[in-house]
Protein backbone atom coordinates (compact mmCIF):
# COMPACT_ATOMS: atom_id res chain seq x y z
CA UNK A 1 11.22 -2.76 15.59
CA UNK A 2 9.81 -0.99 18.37
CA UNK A 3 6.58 -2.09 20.44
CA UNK A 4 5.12 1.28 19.20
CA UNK A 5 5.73 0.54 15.44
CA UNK A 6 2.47 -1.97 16.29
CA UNK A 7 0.21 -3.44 14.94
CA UNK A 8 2.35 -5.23 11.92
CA UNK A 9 1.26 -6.84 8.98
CA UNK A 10 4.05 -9.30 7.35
CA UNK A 11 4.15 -11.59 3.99
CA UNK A 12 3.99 -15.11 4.48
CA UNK A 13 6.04 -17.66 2.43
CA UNK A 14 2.60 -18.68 0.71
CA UNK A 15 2.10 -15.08 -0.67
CA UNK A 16 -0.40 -14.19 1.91
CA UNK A 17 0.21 -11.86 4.76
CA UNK A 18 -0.17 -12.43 8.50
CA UNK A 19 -1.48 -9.98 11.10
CA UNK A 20 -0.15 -9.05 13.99
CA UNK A 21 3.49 -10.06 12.62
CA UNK A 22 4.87 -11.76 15.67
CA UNK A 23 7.13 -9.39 17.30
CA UNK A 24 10.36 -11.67 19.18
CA UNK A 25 12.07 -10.14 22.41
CA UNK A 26 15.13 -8.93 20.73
CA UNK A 27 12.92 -6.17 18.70
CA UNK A 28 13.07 -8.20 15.27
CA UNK A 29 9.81 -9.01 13.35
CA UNK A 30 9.38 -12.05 11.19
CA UNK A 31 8.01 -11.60 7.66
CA UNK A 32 8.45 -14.34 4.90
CA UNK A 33 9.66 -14.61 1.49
CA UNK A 34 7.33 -15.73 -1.70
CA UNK A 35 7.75 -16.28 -5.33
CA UNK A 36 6.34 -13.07 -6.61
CA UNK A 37 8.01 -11.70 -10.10
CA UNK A 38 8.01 -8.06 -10.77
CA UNK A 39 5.19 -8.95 -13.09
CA UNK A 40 2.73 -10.37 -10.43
CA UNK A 41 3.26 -7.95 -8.20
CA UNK A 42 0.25 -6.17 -8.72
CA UNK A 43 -1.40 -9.10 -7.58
CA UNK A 44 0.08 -9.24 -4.70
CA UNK A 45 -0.89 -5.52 -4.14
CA UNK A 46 -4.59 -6.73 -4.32
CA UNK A 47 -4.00 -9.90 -1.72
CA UNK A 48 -2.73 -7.49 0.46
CA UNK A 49 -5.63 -4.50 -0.08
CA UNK A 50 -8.39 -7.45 0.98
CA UNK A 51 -5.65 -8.56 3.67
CA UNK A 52 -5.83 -5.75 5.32
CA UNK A 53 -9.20 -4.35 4.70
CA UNK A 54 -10.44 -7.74 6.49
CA UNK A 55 -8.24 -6.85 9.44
CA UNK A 56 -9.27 -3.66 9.68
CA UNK A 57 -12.96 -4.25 10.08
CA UNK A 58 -12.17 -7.26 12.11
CA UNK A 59 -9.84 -4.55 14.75
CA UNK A 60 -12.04 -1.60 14.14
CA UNK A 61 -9.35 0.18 12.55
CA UNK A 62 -10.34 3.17 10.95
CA UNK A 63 -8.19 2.90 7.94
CA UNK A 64 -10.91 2.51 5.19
CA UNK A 65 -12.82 4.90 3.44
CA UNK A 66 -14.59 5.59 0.32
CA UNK A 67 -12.84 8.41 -1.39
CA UNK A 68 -9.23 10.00 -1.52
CA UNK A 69 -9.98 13.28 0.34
CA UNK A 70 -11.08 11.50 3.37
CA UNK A 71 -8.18 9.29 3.27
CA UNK A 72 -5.97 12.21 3.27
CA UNK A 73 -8.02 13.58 6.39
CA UNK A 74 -7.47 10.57 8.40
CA UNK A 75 -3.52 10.51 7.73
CA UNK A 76 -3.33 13.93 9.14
CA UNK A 77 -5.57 12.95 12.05
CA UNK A 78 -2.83 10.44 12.89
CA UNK A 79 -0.11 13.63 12.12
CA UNK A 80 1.18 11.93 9.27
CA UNK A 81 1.44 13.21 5.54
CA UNK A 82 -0.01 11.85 2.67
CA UNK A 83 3.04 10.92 0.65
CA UNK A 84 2.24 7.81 -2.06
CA UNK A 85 -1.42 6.90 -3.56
CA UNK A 86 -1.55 3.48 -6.14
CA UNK A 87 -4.02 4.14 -8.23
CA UNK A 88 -5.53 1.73 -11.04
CA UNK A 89 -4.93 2.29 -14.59
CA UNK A 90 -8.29 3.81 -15.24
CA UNK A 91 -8.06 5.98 -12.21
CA UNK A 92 -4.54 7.11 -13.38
CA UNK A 93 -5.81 8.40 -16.73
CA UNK A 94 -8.97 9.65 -14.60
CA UNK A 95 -6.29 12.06 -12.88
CA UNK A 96 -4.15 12.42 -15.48
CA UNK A 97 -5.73 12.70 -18.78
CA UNK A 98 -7.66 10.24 -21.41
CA UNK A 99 -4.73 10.59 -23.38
CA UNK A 100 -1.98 8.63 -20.85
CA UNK A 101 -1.28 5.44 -22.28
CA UNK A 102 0.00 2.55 -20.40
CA UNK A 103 3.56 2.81 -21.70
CA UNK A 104 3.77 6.08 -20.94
CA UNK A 105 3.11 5.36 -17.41
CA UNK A 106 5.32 2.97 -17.03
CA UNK A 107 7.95 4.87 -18.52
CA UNK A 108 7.70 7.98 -16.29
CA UNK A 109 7.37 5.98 -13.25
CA UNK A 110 10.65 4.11 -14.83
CA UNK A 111 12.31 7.62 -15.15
CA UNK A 112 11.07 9.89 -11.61
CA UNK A 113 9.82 6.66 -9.47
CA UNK A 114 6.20 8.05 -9.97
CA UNK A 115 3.55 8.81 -13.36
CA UNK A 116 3.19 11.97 -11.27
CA UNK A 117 2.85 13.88 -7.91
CA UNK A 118 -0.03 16.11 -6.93
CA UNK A 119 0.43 18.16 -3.50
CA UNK A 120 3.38 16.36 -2.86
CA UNK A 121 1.78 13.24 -3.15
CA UNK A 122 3.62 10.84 -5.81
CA UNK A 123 1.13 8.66 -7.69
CA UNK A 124 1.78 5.65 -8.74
CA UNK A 125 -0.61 2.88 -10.50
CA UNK A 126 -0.98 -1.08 -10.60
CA UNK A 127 -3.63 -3.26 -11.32
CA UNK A 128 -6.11 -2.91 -8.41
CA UNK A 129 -9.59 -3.70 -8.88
CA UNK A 130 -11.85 -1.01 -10.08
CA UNK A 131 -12.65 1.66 -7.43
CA UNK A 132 -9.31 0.43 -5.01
CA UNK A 133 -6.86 2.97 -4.13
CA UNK A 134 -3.78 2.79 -1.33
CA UNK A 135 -2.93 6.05 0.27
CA UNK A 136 0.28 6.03 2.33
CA UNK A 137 2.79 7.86 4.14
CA UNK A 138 6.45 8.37 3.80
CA UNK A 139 7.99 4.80 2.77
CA UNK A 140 10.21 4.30 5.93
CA UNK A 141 7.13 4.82 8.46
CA UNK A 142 5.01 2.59 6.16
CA UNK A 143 7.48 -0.27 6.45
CA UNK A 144 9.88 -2.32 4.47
CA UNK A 145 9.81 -3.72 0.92
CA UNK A 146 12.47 -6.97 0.33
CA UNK A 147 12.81 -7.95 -3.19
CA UNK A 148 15.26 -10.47 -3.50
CA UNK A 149 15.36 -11.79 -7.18
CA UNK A 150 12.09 -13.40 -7.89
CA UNK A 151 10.86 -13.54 -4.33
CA UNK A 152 9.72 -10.58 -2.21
CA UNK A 153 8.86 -10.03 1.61
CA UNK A 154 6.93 -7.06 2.76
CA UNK A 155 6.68 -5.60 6.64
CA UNK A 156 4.10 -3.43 7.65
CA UNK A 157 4.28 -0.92 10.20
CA UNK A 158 1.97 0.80 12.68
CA UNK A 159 -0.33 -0.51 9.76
CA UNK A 160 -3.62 0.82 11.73
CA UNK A 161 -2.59 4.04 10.83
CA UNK A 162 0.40 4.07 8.00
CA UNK A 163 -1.71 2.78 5.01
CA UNK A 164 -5.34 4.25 4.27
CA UNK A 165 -7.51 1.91 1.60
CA UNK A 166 -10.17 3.49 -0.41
CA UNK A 167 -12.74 1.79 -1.83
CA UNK A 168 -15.13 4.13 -3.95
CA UNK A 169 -17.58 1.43 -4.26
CA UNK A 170 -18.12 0.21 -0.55
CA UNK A 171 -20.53 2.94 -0.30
């Protein structure tokens, strides 16, 4: 990694993450490994929105924000796209319909990667607390995702400005 692909956020081998991720001389980052399966990974999601919601007020990021339309606004400020939002389950069926069962969520996403995509956006859900959303940018300048059986590893790049949290009710 690059020094401009700063600041980093990295897993820990305690399923926690770590910010900055140390960055060694020979350009590689350290990130750890932790028992996560597939079907806790959603909780992981949520360690790492109050991860790096924390961080971000503690750095005076500007990478919160209370609703999706502003979190789209501050991507582009950094000329980046909005590419991927993770919704909650009762957001999902907000945007999609009353009607979208669980199943058939999980299902789509199993068949095109996504439930659906709005203005080139793909949107995705997982069990975030009420109100929590994740807006992102394209995977690769997000960072990288290592699942390796039933342990996973995340990196996070240029994190300050990659990855947009919402919170609708931090008003």
């Amino acid at each position: 990694m690059a020094p401009s692909d700063q600041p980093f956020l990295a897993t820990n081998a305690r399923r926690g993450f770590v910010h900055p991720g140390l960055r060694l001389g020979d350009g590689m980052v350290r990130y750890g490994f932790s028992k996560c399966p597939l079907e806790e990974e959603s909780d992981l999601l949520a360690v790492f929105f109050r991860s790096l919601w924390a961080t971000s007020e503690r750095s005076g990021w500007l990478n919160r924000c209370t609703n999706i339309t502003a979190a789209k606004q501050i991507l582009e400020d950094y000329g980046l796209l909005p590419r991927s939002l993770i919704v909650s389950f009762p957001k999902l069926r907000e945007m999609c319909g009353q009607g979208m069962t669980i199943d058939e969520a999980r299902k789509l996403t199993l068949a095109q990667g996504c439930v659906t995509e709005v203005d080139g956006i793909r949107v995705l859900f997982s069990e975030l607390p009420e109100g929590q959303m994740i807006l992102g940018t394209a995977p690769p300048m997000v960072g990288l995702y290592t699942r390796i059986d039933d342990h996973v590893g995340l990196l996070l790049r240029k994190v300050n400005q990659s990855v947009v949290l919402i919170n609708e009710l931090a008003r």
